[in-house]
Protein backbone atom coordinates (compact mmCIF):
# COMPACT_ATOMS: atom_id res chain seq x y z
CA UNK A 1 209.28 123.59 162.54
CA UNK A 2 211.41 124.32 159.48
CA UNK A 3 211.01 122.44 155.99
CA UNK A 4 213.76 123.11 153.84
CA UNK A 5 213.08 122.16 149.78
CA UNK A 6 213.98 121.64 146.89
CA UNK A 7 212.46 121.23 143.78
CA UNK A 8 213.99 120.35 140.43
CA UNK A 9 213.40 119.53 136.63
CA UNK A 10 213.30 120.81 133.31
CA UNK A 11 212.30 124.16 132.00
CA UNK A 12 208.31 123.90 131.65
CA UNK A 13 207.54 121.55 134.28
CA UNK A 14 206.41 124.11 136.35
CA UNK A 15 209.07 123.68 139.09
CA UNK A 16 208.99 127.73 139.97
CA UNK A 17 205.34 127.23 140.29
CA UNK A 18 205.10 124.56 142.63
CA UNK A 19 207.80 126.54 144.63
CA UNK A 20 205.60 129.42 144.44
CA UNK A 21 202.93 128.31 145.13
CA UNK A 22 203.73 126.39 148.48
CA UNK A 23 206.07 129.92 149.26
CA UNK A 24 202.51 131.57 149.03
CA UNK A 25 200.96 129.19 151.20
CA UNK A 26 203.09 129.42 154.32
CA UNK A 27 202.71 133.17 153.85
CA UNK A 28 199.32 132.89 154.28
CA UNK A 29 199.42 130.66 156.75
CA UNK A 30 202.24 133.23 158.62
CA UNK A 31 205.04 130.93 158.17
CA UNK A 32 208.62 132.66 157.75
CA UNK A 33 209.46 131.67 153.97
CA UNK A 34 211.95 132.18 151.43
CA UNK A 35 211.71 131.16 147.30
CA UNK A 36 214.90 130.77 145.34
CA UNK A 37 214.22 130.01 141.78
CA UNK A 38 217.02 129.05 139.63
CA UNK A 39 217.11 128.45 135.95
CA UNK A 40 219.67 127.80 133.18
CA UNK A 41 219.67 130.27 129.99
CA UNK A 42 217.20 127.51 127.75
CA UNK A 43 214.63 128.29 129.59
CA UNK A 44 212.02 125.65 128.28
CA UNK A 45 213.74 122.28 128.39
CA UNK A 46 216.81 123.50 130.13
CA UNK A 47 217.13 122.33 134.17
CA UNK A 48 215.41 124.76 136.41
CA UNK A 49 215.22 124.20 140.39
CA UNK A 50 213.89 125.98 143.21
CA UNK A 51 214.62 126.05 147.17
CA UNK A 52 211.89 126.85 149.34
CA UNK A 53 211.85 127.30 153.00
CA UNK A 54 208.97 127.22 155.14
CA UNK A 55 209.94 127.86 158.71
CA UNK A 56 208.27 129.45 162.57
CA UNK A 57 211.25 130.67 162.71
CA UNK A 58 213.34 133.47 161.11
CA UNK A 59 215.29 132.15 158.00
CA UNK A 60 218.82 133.33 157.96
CA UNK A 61 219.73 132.38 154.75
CA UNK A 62 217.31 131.51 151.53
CA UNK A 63 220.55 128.91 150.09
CA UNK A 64 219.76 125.36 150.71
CA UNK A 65 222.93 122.87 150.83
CA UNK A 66 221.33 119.80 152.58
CA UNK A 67 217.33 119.59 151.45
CA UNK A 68 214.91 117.73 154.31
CA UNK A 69 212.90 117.39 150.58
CA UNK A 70 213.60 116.53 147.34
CA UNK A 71 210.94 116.66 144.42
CA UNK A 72 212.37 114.89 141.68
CA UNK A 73 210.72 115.96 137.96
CA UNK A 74 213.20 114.31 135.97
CA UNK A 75 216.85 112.10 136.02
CA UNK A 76 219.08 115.18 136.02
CA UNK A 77 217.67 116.15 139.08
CA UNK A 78 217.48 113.00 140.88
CA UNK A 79 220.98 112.33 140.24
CA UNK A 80 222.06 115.98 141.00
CA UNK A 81 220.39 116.02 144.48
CA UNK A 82 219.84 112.81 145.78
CA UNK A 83 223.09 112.78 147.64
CA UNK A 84 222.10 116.07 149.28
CA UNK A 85 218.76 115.10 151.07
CA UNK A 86 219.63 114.95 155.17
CA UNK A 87 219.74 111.80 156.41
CA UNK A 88 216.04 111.03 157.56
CA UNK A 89 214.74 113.22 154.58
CA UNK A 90 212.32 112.64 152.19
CA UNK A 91 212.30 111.95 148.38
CA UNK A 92 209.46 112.14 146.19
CA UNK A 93 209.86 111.43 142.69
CA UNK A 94 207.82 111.91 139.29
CA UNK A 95 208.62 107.32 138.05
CA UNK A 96 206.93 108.60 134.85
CA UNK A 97 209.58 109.97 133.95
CA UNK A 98 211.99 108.46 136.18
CA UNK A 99 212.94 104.78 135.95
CA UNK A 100 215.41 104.31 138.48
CA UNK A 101 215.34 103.82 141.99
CA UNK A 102 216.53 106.24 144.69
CA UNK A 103 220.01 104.42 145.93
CA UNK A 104 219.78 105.41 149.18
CA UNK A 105 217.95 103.56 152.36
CA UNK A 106 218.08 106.30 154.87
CA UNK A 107 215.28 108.83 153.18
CA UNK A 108 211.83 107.92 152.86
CA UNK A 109 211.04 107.88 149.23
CA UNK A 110 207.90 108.27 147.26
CA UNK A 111 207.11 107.46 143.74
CA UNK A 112 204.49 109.09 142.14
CA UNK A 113 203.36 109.01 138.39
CA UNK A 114 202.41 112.26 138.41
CA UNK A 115 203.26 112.85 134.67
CA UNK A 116 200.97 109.88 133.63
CA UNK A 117 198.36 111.44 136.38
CA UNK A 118 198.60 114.45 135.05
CA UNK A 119 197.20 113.24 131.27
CA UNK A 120 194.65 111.11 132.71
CA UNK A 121 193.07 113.90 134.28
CA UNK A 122 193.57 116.12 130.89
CA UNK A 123 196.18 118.57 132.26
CA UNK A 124 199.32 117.28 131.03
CA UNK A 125 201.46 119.96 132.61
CA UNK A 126 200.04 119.88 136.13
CA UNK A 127 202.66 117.17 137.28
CA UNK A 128 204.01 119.57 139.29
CA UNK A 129 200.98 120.43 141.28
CA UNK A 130 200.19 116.22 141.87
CA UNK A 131 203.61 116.45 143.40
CA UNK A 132 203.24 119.66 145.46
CA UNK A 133 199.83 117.45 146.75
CA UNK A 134 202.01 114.68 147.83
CA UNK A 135 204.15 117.04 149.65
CA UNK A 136 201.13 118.57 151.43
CA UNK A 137 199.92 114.80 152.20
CA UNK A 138 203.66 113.71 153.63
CA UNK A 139 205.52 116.63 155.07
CA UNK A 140 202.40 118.72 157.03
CA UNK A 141 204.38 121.45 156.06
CA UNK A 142 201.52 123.88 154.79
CA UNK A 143 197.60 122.89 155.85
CA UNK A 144 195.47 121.78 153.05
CA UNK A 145 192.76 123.79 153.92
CA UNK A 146 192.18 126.91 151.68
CA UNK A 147 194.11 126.02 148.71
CA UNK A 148 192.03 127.86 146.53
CA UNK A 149 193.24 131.26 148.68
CA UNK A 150 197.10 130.50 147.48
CA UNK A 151 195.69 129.80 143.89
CA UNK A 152 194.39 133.17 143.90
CA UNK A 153 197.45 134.83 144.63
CA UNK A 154 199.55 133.19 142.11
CA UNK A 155 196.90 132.67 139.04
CA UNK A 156 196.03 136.00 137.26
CA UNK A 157 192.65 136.70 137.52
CA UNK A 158 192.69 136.40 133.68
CA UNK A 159 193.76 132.59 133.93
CA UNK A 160 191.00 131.94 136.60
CA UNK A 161 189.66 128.78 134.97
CA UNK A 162 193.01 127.18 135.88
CA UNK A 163 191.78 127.34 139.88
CA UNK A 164 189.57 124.33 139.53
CA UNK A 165 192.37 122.25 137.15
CA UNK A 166 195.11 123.06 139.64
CA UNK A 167 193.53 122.02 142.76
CA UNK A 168 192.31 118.67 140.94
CA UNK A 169 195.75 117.70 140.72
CA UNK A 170 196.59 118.79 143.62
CA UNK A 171 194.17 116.85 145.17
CA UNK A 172 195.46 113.97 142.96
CA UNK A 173 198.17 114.17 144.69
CA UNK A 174 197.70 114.13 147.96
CA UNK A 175 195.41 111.17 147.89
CA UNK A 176 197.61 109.15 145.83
């Protein structure tokens, strides 16, 4: 099995983390994976994306052109990738911050308020981690078991009291 990702919004959404994170996971889990952040220069508020592959197999190349996933954080993004989802692919997508519908009727789409989810549960920039719980729920791709394992790994043991806030929205997300 081989999930092929991408993930996409502004600077400060947390979009390298989510990829991270779920990178982590299927290395844990001994999954072949690959993480290819990619930012513009702003930084914070500028677009950032990330393509993450999860695979049994050997991955030859870590460049996605055709996505079997899109996780929309904002318009940009939905408008940049939408087009480039396989046919039979999914798209999930943040409709707090995105109004319009996904145009096309051959993907299965998914829209999640994760923004508004986020402040309800007091961690307004955890929309990306509702979403990555959504992903869990839909694709299979990565087990939900041990979450708190793949936390570890990517939350400094200095930040620690982010473990419990994390997997709250990430369990947000995947009952939603």
């Amino acid at each position: 099995m081989t999930n092929k990702l991408i993930i996409a919004g502004f600077g400060g959404q947390g979009v390298l983390f989510a990829g991270k994170f779920l990178a982590y996971k299927g290395l844990l889990e001994n999954r072949q994976v690959s993480w290819l952040p990619s930012y513009g220069p702003e930084m914070r508020g500028g677009t950032a994306n990330c393509s993450v592959i999860l695979s049994d197999d050997p991955i030859g190349s870590p460049i996605i052109s055709k996505p079997d996933v899109l996780i929309a954080m904002n318009l940009p993004s939905l408008d940049k990738y939408e087009d480039e989802v396989v046919s039979g692919g999914m798209i999930i997508v943040d409709s707090t911050l995105i109004e319009r519908k996904v145009k096309r009727s051959d993907v299965k789409v998914f829209y999640v308020p994760a923004t508004k989810m986020a402040q309800e549960i007091n961690a307004p920039t955890l929309a990306n981690m509702i979403l990555v719980g959504k992903f869990i729920k839909e694709t299979g791709a990565v087990g939900y078991e041990n979450l708190e394992d793949t936390l570890k790994k990517i939350i400094s043991a200095r930040h620690q009291d982010l473990y419990s806030i994390n997997l709250n929205a990430i369990n947000k997300g995947y009952n939603f």
